[in-house]
ModelCIF file with pLDDT and N, C-alpha, C, O atoms, coordinates in Angstrom:
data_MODEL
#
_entry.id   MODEL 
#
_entity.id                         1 
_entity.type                       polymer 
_entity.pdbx_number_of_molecules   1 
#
_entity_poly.entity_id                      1 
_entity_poly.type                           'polypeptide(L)' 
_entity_poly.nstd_linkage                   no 
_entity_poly.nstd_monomer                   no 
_entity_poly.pdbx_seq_one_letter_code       
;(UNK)(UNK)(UNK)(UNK)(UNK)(UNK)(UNK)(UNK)(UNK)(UNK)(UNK)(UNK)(UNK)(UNK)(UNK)(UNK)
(UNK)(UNK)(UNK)(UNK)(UNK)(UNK)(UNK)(UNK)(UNK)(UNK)(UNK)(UNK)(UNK)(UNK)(UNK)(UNK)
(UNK)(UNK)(UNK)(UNK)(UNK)(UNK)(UNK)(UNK)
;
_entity_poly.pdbx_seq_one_letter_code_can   XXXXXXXXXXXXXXXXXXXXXXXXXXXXXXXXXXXXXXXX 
_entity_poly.pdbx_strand_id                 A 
#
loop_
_entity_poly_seq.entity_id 
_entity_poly_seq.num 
_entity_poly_seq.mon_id 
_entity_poly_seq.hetero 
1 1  UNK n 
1 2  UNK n 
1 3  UNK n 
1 4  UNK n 
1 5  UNK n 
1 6  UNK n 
1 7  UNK n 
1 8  UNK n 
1 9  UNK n 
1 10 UNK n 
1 11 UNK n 
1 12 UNK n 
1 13 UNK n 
1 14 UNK n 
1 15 UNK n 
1 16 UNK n 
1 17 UNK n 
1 18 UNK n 
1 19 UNK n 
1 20 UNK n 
1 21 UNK n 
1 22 UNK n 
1 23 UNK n 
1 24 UNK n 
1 25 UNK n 
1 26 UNK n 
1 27 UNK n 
1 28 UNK n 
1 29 UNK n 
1 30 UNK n 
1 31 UNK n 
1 32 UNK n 
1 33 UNK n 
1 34 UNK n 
1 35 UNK n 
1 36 UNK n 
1 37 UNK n 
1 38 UNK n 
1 39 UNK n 
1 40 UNK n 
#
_struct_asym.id          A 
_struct_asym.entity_id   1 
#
loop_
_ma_qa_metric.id 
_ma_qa_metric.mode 
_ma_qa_metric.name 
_ma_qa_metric.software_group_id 
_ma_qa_metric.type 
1 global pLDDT . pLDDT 
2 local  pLDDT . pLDDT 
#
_ma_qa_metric_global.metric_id      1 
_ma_qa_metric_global.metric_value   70.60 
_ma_qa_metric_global.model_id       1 
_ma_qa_metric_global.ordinal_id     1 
#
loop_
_ma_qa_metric_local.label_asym_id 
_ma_qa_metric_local.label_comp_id 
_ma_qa_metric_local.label_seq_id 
_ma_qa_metric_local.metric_id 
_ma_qa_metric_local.metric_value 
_ma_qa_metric_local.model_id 
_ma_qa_metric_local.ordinal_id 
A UNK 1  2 82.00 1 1  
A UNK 2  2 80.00 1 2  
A UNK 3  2 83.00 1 3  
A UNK 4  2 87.00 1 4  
A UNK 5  2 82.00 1 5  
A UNK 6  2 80.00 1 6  
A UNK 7  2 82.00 1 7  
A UNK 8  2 81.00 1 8  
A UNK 9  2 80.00 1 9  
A UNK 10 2 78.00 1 10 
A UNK 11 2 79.00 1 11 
A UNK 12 2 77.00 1 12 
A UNK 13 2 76.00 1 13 
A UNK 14 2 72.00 1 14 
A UNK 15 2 73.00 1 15 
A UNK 16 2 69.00 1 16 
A UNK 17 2 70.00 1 17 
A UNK 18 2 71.00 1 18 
A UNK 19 2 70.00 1 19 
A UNK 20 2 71.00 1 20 
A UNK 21 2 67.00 1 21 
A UNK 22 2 70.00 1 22 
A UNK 23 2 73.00 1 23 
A UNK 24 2 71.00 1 24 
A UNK 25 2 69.00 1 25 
A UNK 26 2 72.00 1 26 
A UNK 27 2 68.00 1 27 
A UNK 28 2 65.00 1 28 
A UNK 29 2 63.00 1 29 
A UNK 30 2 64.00 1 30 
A UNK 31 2 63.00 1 31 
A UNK 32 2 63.00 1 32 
A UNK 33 2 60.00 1 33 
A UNK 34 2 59.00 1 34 
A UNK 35 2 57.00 1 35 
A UNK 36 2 58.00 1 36 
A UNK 37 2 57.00 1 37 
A UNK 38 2 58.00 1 38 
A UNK 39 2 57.00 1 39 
A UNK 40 2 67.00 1 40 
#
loop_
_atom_site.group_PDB 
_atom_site.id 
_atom_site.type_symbol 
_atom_site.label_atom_id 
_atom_site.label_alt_id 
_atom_site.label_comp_id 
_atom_site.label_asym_id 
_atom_site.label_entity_id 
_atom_site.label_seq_id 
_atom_site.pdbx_PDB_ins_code 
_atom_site.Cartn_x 
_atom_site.Cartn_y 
_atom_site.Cartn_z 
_atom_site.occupancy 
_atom_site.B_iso_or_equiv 
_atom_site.pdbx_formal_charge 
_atom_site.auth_seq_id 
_atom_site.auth_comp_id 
_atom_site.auth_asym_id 
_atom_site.auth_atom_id 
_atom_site.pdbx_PDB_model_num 
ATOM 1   N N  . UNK A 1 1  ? 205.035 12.106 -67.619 1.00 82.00 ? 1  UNK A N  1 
ATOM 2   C CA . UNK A 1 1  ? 205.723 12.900 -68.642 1.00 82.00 ? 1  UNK A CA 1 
ATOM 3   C C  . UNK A 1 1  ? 205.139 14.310 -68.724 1.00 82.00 ? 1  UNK A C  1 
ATOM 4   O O  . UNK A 1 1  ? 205.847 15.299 -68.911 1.00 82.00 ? 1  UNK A O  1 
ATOM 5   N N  . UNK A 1 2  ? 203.636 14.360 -68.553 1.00 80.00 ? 2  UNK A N  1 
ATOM 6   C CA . UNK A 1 2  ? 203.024 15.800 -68.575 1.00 80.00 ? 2  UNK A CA 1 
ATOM 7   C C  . UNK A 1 2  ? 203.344 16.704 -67.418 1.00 80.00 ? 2  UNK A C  1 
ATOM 8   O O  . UNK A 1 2  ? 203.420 17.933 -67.429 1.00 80.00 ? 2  UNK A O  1 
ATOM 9   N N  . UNK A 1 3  ? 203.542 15.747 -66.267 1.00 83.00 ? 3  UNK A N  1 
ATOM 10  C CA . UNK A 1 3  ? 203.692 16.786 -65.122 1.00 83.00 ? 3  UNK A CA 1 
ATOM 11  C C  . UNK A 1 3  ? 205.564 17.336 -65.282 1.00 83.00 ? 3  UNK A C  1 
ATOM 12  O O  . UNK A 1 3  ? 205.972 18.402 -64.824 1.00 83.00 ? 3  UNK A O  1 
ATOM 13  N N  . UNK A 1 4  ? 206.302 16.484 -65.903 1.00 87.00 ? 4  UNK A N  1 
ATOM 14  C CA . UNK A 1 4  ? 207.752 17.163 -66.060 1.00 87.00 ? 4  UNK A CA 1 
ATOM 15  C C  . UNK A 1 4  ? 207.245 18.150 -66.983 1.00 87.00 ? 4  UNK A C  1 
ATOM 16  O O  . UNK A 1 4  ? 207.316 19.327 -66.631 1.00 87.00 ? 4  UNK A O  1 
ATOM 17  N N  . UNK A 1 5  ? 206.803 17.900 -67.972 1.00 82.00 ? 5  UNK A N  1 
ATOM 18  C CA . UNK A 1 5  ? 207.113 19.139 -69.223 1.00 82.00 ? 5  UNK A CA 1 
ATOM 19  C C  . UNK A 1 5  ? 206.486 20.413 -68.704 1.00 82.00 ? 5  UNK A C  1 
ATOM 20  O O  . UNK A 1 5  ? 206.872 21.549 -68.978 1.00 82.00 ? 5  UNK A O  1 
ATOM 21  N N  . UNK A 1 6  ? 205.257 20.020 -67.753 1.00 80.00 ? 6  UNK A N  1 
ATOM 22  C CA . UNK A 1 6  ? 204.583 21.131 -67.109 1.00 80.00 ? 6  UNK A CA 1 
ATOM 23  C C  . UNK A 1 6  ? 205.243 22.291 -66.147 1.00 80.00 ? 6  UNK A C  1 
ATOM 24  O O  . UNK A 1 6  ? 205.149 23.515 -66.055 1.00 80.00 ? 6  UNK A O  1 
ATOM 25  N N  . UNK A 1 7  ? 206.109 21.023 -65.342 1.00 82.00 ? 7  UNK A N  1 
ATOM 26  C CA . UNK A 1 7  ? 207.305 22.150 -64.997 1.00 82.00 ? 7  UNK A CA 1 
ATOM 27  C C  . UNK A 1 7  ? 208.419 22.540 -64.854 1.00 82.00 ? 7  UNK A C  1 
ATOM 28  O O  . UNK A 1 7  ? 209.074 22.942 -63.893 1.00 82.00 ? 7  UNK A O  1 
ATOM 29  N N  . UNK A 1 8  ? 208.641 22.358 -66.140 1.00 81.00 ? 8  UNK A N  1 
ATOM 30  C CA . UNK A 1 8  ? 209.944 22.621 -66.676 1.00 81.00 ? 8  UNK A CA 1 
ATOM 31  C C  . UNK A 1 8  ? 209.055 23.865 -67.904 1.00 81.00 ? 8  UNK A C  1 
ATOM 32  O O  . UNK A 1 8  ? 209.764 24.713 -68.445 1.00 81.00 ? 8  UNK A O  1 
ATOM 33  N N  . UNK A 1 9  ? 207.621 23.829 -68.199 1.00 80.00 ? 9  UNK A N  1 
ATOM 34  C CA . UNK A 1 9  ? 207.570 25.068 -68.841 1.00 80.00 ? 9  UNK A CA 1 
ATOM 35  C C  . UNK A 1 9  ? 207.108 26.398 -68.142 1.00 80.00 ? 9  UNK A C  1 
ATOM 36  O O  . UNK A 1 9  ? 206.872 27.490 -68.659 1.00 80.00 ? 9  UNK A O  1 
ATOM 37  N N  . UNK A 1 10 ? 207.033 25.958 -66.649 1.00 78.00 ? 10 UNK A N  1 
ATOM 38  C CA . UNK A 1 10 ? 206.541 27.188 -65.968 1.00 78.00 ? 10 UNK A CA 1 
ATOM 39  C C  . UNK A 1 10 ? 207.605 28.879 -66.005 1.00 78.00 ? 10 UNK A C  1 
ATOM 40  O O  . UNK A 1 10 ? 207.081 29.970 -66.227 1.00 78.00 ? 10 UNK A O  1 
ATOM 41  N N  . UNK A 1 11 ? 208.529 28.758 -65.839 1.00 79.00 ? 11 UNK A N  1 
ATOM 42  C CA . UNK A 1 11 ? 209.821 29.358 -66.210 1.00 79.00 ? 11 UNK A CA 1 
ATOM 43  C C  . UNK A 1 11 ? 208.896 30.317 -67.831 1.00 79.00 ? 11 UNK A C  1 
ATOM 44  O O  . UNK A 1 11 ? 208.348 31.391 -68.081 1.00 79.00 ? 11 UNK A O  1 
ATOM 45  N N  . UNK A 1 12 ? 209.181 29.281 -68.370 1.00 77.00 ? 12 UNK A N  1 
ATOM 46  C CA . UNK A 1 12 ? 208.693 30.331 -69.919 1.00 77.00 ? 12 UNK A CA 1 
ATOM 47  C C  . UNK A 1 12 ? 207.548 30.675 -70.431 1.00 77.00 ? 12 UNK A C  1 
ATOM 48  O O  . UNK A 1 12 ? 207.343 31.098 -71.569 1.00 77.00 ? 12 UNK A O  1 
ATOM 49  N N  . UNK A 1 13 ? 206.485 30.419 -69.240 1.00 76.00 ? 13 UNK A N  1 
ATOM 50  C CA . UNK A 1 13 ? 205.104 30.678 -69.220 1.00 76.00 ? 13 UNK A CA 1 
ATOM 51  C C  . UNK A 1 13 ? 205.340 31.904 -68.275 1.00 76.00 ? 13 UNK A C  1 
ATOM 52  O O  . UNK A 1 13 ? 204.610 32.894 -68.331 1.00 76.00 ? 13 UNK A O  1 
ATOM 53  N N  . UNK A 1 14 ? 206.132 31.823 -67.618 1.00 72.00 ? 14 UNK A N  1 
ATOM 54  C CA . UNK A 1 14 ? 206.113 33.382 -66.767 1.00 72.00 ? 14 UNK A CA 1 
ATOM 55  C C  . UNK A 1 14 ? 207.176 34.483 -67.557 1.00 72.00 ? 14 UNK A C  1 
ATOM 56  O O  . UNK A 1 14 ? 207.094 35.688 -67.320 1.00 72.00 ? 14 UNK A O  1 
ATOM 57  N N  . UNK A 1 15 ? 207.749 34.163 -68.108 1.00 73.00 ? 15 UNK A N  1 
ATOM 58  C CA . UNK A 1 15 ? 208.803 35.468 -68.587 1.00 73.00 ? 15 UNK A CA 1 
ATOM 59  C C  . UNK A 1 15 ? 208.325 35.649 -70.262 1.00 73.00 ? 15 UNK A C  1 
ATOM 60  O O  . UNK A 1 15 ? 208.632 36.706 -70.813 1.00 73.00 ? 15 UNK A O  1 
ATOM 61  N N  . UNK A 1 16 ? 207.638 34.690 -70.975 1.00 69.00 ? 16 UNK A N  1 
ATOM 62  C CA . UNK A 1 16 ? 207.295 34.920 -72.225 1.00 69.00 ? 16 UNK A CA 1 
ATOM 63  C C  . UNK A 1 16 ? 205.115 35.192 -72.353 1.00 69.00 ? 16 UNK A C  1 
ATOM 64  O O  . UNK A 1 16 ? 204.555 35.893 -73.197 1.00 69.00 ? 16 UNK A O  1 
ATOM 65  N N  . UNK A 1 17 ? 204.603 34.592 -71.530 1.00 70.00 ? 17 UNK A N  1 
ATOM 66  C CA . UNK A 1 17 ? 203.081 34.854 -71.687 1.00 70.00 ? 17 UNK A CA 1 
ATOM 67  C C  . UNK A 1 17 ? 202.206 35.450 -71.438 1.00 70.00 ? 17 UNK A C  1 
ATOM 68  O O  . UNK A 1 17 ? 201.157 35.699 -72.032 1.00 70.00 ? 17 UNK A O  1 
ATOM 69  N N  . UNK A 1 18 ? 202.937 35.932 -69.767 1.00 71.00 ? 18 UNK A N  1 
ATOM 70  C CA . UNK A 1 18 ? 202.167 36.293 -69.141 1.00 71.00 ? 18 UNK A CA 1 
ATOM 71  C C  . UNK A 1 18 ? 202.569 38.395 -69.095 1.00 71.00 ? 18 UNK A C  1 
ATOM 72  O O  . UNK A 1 18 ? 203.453 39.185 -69.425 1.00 71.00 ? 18 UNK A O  1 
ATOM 73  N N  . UNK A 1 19 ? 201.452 38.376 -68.566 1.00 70.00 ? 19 UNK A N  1 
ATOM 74  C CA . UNK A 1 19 ? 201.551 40.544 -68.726 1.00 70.00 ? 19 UNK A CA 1 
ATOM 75  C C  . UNK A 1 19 ? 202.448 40.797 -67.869 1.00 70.00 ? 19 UNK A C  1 
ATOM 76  O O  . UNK A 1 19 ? 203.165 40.031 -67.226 1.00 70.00 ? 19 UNK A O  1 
ATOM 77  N N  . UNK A 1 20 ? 202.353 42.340 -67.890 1.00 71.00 ? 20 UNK A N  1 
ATOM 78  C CA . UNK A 1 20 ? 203.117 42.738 -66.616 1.00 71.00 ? 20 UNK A CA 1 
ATOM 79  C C  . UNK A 1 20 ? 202.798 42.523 -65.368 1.00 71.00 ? 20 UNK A C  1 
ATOM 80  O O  . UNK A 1 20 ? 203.435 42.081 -64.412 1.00 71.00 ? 20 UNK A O  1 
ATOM 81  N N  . UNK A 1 21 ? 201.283 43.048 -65.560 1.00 67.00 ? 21 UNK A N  1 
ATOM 82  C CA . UNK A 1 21 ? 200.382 42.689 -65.010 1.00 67.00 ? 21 UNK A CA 1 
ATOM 83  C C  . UNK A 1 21 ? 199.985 41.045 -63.855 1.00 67.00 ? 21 UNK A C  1 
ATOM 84  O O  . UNK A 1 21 ? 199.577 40.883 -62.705 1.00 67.00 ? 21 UNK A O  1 
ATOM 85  N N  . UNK A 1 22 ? 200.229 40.511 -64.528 1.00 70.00 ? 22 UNK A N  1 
ATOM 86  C CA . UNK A 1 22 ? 200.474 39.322 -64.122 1.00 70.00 ? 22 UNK A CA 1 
ATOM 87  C C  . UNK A 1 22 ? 201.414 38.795 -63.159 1.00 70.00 ? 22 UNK A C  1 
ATOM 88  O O  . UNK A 1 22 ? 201.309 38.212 -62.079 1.00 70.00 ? 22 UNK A O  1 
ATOM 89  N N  . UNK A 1 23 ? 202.193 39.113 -63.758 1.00 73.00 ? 23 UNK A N  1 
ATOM 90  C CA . UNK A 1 23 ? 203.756 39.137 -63.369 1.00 73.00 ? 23 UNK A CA 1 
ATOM 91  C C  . UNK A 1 23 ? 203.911 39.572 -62.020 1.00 73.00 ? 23 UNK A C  1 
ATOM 92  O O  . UNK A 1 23 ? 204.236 38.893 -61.046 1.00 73.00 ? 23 UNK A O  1 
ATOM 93  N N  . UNK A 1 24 ? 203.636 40.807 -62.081 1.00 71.00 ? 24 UNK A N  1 
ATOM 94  C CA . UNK A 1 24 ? 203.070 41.780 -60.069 1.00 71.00 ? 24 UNK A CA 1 
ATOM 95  C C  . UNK A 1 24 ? 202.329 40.941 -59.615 1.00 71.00 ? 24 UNK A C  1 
ATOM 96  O O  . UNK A 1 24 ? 202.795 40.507 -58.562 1.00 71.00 ? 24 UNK A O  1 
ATOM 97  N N  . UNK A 1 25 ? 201.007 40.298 -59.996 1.00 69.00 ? 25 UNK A N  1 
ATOM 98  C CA . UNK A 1 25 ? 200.398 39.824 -58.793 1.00 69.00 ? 25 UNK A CA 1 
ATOM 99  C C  . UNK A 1 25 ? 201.241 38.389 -58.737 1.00 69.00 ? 25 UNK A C  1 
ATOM 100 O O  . UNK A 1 25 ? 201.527 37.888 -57.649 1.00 69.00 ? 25 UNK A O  1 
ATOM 101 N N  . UNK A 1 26 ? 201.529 37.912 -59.712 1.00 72.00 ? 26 UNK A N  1 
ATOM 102 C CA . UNK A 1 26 ? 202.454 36.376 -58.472 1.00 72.00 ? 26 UNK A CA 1 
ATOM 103 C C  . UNK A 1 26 ? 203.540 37.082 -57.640 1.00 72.00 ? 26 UNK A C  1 
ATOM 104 O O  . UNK A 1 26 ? 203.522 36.717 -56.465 1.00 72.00 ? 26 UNK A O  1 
ATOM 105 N N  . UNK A 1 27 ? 204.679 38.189 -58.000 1.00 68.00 ? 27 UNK A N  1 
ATOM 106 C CA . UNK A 1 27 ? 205.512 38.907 -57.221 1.00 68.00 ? 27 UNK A CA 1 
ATOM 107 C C  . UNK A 1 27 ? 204.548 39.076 -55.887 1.00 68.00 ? 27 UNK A C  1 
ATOM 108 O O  . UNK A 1 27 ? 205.043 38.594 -54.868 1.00 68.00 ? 27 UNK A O  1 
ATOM 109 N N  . UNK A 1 28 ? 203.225 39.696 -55.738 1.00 65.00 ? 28 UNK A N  1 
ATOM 110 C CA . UNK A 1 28 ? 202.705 40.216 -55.049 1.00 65.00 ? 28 UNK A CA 1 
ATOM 111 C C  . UNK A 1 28 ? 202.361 38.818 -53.844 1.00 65.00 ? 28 UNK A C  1 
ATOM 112 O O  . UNK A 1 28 ? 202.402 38.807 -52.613 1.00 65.00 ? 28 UNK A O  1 
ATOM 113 N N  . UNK A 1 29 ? 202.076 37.895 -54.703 1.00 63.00 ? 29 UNK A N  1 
ATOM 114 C CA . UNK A 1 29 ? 201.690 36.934 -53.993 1.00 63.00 ? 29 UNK A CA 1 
ATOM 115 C C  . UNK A 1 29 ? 202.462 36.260 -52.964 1.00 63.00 ? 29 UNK A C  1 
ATOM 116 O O  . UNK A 1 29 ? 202.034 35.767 -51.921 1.00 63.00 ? 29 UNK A O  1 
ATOM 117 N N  . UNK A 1 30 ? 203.862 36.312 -53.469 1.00 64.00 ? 30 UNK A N  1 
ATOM 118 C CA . UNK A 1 30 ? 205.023 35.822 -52.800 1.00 64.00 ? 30 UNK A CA 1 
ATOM 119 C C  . UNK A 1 30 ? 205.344 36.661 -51.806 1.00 64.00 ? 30 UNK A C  1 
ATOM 120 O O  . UNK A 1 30 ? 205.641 36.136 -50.732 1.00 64.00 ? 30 UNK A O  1 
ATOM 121 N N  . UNK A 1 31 ? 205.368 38.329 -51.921 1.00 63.00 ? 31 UNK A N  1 
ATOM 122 C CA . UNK A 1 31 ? 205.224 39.122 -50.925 1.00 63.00 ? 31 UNK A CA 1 
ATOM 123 C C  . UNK A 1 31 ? 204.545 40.430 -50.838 1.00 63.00 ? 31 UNK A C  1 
ATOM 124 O O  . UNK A 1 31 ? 204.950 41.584 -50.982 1.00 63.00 ? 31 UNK A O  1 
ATOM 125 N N  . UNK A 1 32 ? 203.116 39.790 -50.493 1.00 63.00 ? 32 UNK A N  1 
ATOM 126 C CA . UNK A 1 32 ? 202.182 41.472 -50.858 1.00 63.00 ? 32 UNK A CA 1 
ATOM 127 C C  . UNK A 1 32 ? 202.980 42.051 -49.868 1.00 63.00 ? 32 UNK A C  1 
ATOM 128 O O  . UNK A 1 32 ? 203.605 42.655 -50.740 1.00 63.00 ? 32 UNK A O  1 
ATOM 129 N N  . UNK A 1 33 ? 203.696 42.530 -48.523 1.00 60.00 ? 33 UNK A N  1 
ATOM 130 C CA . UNK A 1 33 ? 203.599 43.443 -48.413 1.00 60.00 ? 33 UNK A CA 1 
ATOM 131 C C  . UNK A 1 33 ? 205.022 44.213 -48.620 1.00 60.00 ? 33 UNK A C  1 
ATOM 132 O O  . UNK A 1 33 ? 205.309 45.175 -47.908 1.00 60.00 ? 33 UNK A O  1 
ATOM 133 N N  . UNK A 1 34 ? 205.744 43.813 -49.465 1.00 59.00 ? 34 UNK A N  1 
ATOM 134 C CA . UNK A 1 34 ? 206.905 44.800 -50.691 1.00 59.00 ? 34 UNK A CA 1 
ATOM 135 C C  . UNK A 1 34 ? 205.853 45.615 -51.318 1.00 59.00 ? 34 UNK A C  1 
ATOM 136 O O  . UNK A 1 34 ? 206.451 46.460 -51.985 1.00 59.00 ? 34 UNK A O  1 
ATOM 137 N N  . UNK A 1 35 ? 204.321 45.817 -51.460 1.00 57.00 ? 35 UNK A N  1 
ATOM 138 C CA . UNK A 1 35 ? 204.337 46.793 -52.304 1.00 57.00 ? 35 UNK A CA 1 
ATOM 139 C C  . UNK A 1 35 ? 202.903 46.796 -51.284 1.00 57.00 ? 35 UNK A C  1 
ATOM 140 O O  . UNK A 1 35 ? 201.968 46.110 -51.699 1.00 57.00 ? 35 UNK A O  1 
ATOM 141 N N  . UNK A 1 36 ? 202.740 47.433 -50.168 1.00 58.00 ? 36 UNK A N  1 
ATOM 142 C CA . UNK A 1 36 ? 201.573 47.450 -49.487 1.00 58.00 ? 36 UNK A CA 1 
ATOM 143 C C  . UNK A 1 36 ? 200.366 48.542 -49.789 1.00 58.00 ? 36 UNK A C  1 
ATOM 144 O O  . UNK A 1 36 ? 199.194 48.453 -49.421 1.00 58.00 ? 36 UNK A O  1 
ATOM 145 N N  . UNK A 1 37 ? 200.963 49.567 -50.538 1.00 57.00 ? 37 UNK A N  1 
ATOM 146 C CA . UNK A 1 37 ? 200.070 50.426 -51.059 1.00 57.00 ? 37 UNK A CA 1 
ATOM 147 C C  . UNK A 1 37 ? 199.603 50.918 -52.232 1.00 57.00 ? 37 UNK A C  1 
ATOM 148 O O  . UNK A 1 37 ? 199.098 51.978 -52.601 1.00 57.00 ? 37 UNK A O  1 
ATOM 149 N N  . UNK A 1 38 ? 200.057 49.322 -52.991 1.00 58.00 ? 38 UNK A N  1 
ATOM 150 C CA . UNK A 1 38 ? 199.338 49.437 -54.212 1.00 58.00 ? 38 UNK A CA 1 
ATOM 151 C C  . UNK A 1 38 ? 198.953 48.021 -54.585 1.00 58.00 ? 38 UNK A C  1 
ATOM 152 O O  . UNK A 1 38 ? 197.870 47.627 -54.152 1.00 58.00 ? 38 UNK A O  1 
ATOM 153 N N  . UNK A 1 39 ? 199.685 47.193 -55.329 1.00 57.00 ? 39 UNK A N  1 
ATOM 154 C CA . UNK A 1 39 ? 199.464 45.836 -55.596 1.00 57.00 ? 39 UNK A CA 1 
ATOM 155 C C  . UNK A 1 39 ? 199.177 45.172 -54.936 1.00 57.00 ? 39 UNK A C  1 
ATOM 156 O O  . UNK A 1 39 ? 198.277 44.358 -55.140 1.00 57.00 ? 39 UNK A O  1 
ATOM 157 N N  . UNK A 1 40 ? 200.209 45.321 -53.300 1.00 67.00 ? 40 UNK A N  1 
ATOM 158 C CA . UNK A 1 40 ? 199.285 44.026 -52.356 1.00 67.00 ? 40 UNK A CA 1 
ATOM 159 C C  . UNK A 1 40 ? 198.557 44.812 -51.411 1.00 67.00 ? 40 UNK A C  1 
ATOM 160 O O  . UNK A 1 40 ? 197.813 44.266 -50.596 1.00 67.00 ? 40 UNK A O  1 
#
């Protein structure tokens, strides 16, 4: 039951908790090199 609710809340742990900040480095993570001369 914890691992459904877990992700089914990832969605609103990323658009409501987390910074902007944040936000860029998972973007970044998925594709550092879209932003090769700064974030990734």
């Amino acid at each position: 039951q914890v691992g459904i609710l877990g992700a089914a809340s990832i969605p609103l742990a990323y658009f409501f908790l987390l910074k902007d900040y944040q936000r860029t480095r998972i973007q970044t993570f998925l594709n550092p090199e879209a932003d090769l001369m700064n974030s990734g």
